[in-house]
N, C-alpha and C. Protein backbone atom coordinates (compact mmCIF):
# COMPACT_ATOMS: atom_id res chain seq x y z
N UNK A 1 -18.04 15.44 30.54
CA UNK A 1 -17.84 14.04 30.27
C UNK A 1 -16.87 13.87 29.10
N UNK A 2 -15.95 12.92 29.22
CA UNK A 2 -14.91 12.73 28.23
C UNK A 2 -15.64 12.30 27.04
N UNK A 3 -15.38 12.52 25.73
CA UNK A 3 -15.78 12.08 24.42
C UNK A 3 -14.36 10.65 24.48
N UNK A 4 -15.45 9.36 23.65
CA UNK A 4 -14.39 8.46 23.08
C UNK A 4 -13.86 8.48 21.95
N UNK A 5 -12.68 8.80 21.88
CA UNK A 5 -12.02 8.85 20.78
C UNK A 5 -12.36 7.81 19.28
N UNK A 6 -12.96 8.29 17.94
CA UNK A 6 -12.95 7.46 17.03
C UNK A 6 -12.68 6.44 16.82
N UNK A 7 -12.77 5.47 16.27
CA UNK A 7 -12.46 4.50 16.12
C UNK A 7 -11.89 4.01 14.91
N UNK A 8 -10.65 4.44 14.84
CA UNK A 8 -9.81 4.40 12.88
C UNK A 8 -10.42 3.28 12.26
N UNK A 9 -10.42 1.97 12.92
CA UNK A 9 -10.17 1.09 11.99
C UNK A 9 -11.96 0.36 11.40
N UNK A 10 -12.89 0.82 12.82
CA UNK A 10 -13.93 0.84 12.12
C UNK A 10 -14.39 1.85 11.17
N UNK A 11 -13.98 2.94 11.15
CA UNK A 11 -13.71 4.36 10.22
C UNK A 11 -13.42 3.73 9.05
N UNK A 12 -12.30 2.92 8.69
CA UNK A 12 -11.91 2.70 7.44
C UNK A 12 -12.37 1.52 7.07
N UNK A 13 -13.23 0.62 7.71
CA UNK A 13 -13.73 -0.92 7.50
C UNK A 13 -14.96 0.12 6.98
N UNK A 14 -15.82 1.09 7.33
CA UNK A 14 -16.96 2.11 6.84
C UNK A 14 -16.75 2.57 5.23
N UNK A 15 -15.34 2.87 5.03
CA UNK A 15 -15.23 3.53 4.18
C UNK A 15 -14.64 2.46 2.71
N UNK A 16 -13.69 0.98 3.25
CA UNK A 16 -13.80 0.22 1.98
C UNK A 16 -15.02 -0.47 1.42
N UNK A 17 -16.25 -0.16 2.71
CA UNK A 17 -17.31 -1.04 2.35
C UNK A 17 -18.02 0.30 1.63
N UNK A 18 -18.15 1.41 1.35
CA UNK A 18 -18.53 2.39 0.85
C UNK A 18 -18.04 2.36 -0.66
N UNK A 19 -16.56 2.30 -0.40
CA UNK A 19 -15.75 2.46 -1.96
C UNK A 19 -16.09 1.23 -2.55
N UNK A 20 -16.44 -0.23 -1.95
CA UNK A 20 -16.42 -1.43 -2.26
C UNK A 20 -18.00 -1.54 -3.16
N UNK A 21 -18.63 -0.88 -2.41
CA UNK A 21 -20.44 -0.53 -3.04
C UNK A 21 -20.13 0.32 -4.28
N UNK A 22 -19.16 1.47 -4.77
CA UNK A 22 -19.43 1.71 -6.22
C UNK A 22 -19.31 3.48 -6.23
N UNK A 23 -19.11 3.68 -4.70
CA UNK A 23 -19.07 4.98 -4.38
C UNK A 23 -17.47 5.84 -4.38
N UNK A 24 -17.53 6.81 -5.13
CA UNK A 24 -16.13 7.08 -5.46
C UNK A 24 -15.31 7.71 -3.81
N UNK A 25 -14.04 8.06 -4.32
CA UNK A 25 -13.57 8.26 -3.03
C UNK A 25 -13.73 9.64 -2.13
N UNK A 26 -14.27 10.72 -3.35
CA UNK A 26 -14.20 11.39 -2.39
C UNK A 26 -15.94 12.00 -1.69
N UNK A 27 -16.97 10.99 -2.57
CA UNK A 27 -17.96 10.74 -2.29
C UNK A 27 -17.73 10.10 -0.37
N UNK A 28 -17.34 9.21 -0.49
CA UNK A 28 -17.08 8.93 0.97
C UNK A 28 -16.59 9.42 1.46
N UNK A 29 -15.34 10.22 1.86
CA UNK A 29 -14.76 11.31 2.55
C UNK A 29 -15.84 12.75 2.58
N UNK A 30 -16.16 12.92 1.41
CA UNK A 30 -17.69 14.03 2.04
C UNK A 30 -18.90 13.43 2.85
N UNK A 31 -19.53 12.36 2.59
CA UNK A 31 -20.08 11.45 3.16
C UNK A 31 -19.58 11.05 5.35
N UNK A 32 -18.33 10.75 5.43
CA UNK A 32 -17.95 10.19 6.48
C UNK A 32 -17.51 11.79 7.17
N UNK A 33 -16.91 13.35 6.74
CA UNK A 33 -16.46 13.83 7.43
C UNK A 33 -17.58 14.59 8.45
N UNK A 34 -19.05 14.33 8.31
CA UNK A 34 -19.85 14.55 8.77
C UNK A 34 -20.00 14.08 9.70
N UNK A 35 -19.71 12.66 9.84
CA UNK A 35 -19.91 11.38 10.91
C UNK A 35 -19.21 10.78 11.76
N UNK A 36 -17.78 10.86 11.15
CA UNK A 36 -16.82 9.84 11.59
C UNK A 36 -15.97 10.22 12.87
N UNK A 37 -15.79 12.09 12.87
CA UNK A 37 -15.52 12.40 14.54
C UNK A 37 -13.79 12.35 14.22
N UNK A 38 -13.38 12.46 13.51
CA UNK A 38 -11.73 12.84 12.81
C UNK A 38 -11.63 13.86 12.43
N UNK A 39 -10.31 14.06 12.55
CA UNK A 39 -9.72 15.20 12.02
C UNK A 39 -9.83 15.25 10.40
N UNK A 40 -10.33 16.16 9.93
CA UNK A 40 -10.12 15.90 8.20
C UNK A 40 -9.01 15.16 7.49
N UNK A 41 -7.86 15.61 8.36
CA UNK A 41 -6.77 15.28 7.53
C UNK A 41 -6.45 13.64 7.73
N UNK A 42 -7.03 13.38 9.37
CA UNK A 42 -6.97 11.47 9.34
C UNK A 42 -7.49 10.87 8.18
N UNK A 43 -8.79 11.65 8.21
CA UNK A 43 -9.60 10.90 7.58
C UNK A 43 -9.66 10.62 6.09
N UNK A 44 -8.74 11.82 5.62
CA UNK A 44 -8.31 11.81 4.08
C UNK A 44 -7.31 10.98 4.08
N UNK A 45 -6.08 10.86 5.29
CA UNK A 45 -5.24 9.70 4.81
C UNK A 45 -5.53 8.44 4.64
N UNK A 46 -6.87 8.26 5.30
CA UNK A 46 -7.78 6.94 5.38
C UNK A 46 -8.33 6.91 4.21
N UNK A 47 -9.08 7.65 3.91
CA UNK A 47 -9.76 7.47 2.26
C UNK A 47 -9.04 6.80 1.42
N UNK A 48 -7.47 8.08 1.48
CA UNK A 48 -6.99 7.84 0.68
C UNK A 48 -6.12 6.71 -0.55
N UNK A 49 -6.18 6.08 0.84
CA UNK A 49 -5.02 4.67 0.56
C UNK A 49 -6.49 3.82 0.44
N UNK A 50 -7.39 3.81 0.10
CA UNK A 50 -8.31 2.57 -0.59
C UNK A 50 -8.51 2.95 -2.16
N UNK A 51 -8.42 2.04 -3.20
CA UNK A 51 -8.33 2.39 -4.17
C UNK A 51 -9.87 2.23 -5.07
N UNK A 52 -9.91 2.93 -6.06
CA UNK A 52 -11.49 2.95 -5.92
C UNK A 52 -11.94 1.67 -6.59
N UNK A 53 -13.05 1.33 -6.97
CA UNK A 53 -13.16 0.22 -7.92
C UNK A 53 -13.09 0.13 -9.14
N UNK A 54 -13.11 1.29 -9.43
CA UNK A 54 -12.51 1.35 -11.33
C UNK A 54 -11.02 1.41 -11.39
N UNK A 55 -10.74 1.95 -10.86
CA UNK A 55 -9.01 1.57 -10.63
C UNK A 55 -8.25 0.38 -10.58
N UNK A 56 -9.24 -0.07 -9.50
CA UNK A 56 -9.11 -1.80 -9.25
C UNK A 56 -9.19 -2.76 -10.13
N UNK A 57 -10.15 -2.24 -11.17
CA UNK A 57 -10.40 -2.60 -12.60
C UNK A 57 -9.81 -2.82 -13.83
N UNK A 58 -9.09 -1.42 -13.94
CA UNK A 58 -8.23 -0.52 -15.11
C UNK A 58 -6.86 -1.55 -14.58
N UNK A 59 -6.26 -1.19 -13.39
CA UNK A 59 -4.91 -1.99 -13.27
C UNK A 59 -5.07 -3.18 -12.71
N UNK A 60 -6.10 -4.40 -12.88
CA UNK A 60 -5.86 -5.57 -12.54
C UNK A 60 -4.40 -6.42 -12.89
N UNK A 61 -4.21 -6.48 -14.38
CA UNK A 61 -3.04 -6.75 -14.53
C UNK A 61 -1.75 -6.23 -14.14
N UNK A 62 -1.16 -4.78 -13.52
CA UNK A 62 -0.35 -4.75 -12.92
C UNK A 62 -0.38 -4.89 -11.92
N UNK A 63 -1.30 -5.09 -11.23
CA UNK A 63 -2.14 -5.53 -9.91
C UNK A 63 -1.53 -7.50 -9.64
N UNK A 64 -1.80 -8.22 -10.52
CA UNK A 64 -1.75 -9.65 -10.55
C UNK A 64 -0.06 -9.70 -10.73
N UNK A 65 0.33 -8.80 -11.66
CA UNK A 65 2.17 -9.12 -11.83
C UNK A 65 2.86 -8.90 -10.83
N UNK A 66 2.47 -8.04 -10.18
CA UNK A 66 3.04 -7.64 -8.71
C UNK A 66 3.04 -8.68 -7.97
N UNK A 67 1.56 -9.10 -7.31
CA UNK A 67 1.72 -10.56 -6.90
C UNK A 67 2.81 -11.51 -6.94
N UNK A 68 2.54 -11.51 -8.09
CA UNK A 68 3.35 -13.26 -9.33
C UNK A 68 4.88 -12.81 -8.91
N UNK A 69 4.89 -11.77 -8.80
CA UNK A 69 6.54 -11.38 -8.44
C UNK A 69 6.83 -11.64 -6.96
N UNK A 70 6.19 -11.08 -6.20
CA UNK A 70 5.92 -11.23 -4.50
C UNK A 70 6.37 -12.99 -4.56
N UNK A 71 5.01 -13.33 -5.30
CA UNK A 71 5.07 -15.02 -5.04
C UNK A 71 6.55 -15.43 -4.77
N UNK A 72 7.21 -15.08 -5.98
CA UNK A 72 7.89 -15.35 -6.88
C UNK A 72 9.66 -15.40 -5.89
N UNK A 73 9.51 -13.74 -5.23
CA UNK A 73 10.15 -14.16 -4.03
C UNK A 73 10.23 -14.79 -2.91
N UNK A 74 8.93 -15.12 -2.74
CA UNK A 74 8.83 -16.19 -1.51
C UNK A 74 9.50 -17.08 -1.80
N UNK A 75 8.94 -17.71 -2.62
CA UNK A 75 10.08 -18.93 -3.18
C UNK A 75 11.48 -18.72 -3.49
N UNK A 76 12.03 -17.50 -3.82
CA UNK A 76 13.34 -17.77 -3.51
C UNK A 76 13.74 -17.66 -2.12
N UNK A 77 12.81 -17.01 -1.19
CA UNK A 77 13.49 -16.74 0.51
C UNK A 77 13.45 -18.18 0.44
N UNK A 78 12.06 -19.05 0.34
CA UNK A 78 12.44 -20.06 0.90
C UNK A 78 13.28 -21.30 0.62
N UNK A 79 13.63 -20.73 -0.64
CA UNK A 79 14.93 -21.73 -0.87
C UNK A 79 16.34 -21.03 -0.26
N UNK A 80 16.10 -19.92 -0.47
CA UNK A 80 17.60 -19.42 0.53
C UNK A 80 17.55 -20.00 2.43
N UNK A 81 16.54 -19.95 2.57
CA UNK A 81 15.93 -20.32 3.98
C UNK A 81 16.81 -21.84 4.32
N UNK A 82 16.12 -22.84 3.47
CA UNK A 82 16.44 -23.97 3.11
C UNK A 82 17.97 -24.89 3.16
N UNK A 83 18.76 -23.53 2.29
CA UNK A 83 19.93 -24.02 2.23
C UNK A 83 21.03 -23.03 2.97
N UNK A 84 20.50 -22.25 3.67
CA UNK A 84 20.89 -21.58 5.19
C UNK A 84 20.74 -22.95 6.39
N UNK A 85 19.64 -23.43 6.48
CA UNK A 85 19.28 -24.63 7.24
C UNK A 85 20.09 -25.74 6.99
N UNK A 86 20.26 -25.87 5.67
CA UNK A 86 21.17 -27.06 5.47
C UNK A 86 22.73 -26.91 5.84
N UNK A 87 22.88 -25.75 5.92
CA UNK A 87 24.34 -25.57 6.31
C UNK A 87 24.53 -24.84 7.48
N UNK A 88 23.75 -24.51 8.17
CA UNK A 88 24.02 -24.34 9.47
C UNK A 88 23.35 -25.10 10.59
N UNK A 89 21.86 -26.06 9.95
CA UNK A 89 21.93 -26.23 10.90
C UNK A 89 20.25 -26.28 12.04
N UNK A 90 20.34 -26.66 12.90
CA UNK A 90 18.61 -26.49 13.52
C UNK A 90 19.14 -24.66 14.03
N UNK A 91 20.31 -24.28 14.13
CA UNK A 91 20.63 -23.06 14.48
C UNK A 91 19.99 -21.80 13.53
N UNK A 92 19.58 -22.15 12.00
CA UNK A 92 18.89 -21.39 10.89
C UNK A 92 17.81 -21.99 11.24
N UNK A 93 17.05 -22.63 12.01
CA UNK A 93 15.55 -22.87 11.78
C UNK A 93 15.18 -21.45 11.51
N UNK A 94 15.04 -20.85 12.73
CA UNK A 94 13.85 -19.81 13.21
C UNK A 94 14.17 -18.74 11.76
N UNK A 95 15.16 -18.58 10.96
CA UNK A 95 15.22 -18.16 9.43
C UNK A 95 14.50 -18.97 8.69
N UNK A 96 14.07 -20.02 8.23
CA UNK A 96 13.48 -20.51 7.37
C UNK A 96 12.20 -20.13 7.57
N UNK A 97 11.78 -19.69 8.90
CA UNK A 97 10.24 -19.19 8.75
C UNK A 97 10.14 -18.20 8.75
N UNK A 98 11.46 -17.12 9.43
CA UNK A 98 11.03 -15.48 9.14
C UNK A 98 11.32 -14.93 7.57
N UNK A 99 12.34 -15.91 7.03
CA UNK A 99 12.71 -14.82 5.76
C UNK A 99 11.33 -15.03 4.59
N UNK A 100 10.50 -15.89 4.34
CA UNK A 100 9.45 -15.48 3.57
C UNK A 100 7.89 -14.66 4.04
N UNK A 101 8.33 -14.35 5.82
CA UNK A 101 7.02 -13.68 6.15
C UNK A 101 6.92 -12.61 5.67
N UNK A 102 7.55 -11.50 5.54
CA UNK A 102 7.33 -10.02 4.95
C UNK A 102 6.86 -9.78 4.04
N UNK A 103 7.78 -11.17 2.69
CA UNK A 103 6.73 -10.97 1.65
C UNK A 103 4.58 -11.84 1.46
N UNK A 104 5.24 -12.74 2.85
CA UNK A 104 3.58 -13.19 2.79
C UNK A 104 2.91 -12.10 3.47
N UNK A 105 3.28 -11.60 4.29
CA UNK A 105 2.10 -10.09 4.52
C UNK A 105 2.09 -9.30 3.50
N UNK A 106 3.15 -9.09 2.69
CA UNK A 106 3.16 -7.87 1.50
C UNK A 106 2.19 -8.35 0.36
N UNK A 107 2.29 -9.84 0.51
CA UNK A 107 0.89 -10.30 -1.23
C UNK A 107 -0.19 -10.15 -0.25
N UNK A 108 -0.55 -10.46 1.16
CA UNK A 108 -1.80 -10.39 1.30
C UNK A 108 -2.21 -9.18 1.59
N UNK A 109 -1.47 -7.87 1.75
CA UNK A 109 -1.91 -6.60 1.37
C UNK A 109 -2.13 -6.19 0.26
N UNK A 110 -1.05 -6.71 -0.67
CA UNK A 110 -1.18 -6.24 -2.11
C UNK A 110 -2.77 -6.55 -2.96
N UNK A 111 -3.10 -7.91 -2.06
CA UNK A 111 -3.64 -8.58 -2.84
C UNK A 111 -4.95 -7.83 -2.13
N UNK A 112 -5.07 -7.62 -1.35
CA UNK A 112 -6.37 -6.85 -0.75
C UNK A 112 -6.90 -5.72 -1.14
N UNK A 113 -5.73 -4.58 -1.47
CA UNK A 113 -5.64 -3.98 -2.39
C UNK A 113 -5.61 -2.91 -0.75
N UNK A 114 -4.45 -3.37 -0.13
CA UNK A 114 -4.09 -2.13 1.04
C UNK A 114 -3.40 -1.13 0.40
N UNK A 115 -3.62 0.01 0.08
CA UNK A 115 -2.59 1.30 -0.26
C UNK A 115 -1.53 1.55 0.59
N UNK A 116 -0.88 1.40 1.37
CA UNK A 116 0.21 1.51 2.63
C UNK A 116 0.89 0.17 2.27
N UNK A 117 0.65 -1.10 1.06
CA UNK A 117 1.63 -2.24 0.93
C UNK A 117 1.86 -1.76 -0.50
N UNK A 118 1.78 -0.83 -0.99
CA UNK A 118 2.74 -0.53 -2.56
C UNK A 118 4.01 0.41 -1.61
N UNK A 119 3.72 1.36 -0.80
CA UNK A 119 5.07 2.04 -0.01
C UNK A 119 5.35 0.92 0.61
N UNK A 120 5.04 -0.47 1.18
CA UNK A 120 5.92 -1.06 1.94
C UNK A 120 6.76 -2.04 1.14
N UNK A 121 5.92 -2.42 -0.19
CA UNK A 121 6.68 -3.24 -1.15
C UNK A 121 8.15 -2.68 -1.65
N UNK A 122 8.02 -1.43 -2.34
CA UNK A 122 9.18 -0.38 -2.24
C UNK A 122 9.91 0.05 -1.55
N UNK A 123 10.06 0.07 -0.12
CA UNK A 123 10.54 0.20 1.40
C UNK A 123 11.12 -1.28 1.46
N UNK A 124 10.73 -2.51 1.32
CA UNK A 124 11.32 -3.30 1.74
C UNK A 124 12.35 -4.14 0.82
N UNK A 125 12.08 -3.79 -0.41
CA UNK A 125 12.50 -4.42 -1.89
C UNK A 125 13.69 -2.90 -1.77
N UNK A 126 13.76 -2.18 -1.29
CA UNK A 126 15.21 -1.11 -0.92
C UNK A 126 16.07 -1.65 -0.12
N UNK A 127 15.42 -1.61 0.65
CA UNK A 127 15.50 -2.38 2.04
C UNK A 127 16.87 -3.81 1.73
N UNK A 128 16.17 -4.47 1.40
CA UNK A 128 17.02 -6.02 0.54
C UNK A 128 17.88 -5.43 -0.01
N UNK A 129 17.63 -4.71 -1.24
CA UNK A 129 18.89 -4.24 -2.05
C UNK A 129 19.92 -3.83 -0.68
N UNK A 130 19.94 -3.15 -0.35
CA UNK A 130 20.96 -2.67 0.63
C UNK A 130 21.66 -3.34 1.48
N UNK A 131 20.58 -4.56 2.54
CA UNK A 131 21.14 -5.30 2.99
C UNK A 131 22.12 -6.31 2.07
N UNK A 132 21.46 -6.95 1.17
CA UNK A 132 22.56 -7.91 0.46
C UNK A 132 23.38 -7.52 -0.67
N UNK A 133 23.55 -6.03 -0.65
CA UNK A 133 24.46 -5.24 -1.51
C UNK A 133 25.56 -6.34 -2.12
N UNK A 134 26.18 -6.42 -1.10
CA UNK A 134 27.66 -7.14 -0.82
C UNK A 134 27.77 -8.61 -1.71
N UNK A 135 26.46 -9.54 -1.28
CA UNK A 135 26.61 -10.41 -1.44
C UNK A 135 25.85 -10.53 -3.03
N UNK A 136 24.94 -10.11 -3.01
CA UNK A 136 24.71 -9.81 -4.67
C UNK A 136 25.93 -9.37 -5.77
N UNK A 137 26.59 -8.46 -5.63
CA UNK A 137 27.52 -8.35 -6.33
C UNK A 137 28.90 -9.27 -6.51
N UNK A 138 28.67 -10.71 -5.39
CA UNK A 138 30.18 -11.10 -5.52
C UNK A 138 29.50 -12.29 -6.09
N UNK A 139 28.45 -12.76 -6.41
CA UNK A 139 27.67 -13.77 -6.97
C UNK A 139 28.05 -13.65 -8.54
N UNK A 140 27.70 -14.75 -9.62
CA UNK A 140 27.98 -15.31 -10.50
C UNK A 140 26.89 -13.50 -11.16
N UNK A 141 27.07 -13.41 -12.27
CA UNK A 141 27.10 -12.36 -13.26
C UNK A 141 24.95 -12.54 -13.41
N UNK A 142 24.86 -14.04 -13.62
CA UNK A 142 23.77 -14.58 -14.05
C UNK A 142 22.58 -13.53 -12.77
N UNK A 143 23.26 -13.92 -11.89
CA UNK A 143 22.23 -13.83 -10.22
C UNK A 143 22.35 -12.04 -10.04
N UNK A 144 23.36 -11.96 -10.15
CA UNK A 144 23.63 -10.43 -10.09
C UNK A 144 22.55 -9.42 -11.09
N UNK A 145 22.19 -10.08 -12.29
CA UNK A 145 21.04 -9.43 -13.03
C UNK A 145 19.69 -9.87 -12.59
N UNK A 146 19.53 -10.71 -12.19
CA UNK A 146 18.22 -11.51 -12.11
C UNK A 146 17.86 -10.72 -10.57
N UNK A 147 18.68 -11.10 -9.52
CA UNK A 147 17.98 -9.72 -8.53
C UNK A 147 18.04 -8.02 -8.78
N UNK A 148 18.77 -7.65 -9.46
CA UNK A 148 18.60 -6.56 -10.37
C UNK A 148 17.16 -6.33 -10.74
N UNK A 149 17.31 -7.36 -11.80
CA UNK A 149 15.96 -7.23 -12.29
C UNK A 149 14.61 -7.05 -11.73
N UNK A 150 14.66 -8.17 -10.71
CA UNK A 150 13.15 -8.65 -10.01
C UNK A 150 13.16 -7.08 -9.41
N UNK A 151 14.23 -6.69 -8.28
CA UNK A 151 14.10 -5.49 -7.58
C UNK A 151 13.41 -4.43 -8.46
N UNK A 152 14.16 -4.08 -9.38
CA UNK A 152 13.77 -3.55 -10.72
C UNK A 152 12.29 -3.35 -10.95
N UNK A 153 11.55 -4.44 -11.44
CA UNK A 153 10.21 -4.44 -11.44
C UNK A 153 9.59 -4.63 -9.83
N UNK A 154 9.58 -4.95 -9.02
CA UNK A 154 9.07 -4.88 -7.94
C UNK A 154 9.02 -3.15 -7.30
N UNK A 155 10.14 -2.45 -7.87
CA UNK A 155 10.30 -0.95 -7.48
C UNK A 155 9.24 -0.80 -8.23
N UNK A 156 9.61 -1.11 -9.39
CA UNK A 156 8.53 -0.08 -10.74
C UNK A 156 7.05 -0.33 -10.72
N UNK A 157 6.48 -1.62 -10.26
CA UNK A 157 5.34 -1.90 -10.58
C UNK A 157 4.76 -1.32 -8.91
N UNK A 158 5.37 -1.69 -8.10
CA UNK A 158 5.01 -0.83 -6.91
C UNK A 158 4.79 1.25 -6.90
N UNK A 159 5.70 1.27 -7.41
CA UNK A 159 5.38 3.06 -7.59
C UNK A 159 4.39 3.21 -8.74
N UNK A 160 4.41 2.05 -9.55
CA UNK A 160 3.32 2.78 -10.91
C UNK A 160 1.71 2.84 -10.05
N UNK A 161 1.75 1.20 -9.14
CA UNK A 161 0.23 1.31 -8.43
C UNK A 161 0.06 2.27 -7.76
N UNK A 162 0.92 2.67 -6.84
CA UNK A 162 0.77 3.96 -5.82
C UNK A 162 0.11 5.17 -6.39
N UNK A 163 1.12 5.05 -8.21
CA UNK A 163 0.62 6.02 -8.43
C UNK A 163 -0.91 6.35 -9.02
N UNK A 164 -1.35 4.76 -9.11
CA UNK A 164 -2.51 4.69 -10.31
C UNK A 164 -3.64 4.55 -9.18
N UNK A 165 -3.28 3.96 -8.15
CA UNK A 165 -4.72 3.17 -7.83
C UNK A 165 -5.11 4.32 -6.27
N UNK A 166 -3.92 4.55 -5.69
CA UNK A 166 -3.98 5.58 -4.67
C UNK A 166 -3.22 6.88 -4.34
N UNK A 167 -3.70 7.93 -5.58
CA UNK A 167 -2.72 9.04 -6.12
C UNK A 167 -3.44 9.56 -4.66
N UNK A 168 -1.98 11.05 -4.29
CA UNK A 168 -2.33 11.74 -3.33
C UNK A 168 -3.53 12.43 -3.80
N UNK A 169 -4.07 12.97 -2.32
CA UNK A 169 -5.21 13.79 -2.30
C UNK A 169 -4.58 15.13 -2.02
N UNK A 170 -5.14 16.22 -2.29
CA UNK A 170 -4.83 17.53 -2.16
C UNK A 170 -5.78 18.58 -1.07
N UNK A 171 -5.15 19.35 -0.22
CA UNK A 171 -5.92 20.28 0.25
C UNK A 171 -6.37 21.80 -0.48
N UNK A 172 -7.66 21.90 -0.33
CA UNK A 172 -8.15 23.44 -1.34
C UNK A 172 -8.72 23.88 -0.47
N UNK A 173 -8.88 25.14 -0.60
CA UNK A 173 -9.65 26.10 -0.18
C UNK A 173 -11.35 25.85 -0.95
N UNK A 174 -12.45 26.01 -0.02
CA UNK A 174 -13.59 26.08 -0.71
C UNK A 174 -14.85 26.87 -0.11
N UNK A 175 -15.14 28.10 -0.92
CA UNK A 175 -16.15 28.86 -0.36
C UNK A 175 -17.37 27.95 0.16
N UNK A 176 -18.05 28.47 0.86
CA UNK A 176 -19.19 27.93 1.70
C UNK A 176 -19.99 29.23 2.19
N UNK A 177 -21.14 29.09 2.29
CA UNK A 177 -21.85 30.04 3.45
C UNK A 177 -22.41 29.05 4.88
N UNK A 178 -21.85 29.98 5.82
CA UNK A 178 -22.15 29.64 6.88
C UNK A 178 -23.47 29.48 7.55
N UNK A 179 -24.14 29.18 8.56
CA UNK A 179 -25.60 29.34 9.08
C UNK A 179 -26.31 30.71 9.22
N UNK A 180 -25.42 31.64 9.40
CA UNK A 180 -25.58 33.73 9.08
C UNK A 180 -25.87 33.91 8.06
N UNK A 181 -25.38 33.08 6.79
CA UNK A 181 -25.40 33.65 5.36
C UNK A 181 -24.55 34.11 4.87
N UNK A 182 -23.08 33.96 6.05
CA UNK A 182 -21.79 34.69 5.39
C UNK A 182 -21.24 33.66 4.39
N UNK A 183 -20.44 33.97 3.44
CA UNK A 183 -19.22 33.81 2.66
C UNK A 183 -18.08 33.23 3.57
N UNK A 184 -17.96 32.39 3.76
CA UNK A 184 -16.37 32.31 4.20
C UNK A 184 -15.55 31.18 3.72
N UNK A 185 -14.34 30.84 3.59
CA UNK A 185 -13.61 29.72 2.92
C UNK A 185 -13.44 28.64 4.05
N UNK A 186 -12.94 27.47 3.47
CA UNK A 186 -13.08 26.40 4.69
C UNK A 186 -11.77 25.96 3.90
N UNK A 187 -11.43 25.06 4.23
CA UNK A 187 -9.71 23.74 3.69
C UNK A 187 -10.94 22.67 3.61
N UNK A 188 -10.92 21.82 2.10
CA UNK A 188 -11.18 20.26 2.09
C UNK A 188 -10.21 19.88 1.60
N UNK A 189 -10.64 18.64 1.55
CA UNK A 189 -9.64 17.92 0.54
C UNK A 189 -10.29 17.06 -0.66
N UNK A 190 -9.30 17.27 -1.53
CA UNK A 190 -10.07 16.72 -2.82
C UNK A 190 -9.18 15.51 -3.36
N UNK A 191 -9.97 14.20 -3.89
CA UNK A 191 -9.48 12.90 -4.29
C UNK A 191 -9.23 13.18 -5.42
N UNK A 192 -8.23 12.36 -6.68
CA UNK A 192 -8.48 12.44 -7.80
C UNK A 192 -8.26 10.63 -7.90
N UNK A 193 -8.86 9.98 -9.06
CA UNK A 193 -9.43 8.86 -9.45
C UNK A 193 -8.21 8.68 -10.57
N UNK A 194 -7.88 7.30 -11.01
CA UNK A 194 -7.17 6.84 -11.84
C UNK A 194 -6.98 7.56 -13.40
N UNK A 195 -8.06 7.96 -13.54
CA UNK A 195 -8.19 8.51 -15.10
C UNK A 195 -8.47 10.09 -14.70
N UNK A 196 -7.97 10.86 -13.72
CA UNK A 196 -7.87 12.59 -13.94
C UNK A 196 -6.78 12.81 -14.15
């Protein structure tokens, strides 16, 4: 009889309500690799990207600036949106509603505290730089620093969380005895927490 394949996303709805109760992360990853019917290594990338609750704690405030910045671009898409519309036209509608969605999914990950929206904040805040290379640099001196800047902190405060709230996990070797009584080594993986 076929086995049904896991179920990731109830897997990881298991595991923020675990980390969300007070339980560290790799308390739940020893906890779930018993249960959950994954490959270790899924299941550590799953752990991994939830951040624990003392973390959540420790960096609230770079946590909230990030936001305030996100916000911060919405409102300029949607004034660029705006005056794209005004000069082109009902032909820029369907822009006035896509250019601030990316960053409204990116605050409501950020803000959830998804680990996979600090790499997408950084991925997409590259992303921009590149596309409007051109047009950033032929702009007034003023604008040319000010998206500088924002990019600037939106890079930085994005890689500092990655690094604070959902540092990689590592694979080790770890003796065990088996059901015989032998010695033998196994691969886990081990979490480390904001303050190791």
């Amino acid at each position: 009889m076929k086995q049904d394949k896991p179920n990731k996303r109830a897997i990881r709805k298991t595991a923020e309500e675990m980390v969300r109760s007070g339980k560290s992360r790799q308390h739940v990853f020893d906890e779930l690799s018993a249960s959950a019917g994954l490959d270790p290594e899924q299941l550590a990338d799953i752990v991994r990207f939830i951040p624990s609750m003392e973390a959540r704690k420790r960096f609230v405030a770079a946590q909230t600036a990030l936001i305030g910045l996100l916000v911060f671009t919405i409102f300029l898409k949607v004034l660029a949106a705006i005056n794209a519309w005004s000069e082109m036209g009902d032909a820029a509608l369907p822009w006035v509603f896509l250019m601030p969605v990316v960053n409204i999914v990116l605050v409501i990950g950020v803000a959830s505290h998804r680990g996979l929206s600090y790499r997408m904040v950084l991925l997409f805040t590259v992303i921009g730089l590149l596309n409007s290379a051109a047009a950033i640099f032929s702009g007034p001196l003023w604008a040319i620093l000010t998206d500088l800047c924002l990019a600037a902190a939106l890079i930085g405060l994005a890689l500092f969380l990655q690094a604070r709230l959902v540092p990689d996990h590592t694979l080790v070797k770890e003796r065990y005895t088996n059901a015989q009584g032998q010695e033998r080594l196994r691969n886990t993986y081990r979490f480390r927490e904001y303050d190791e």
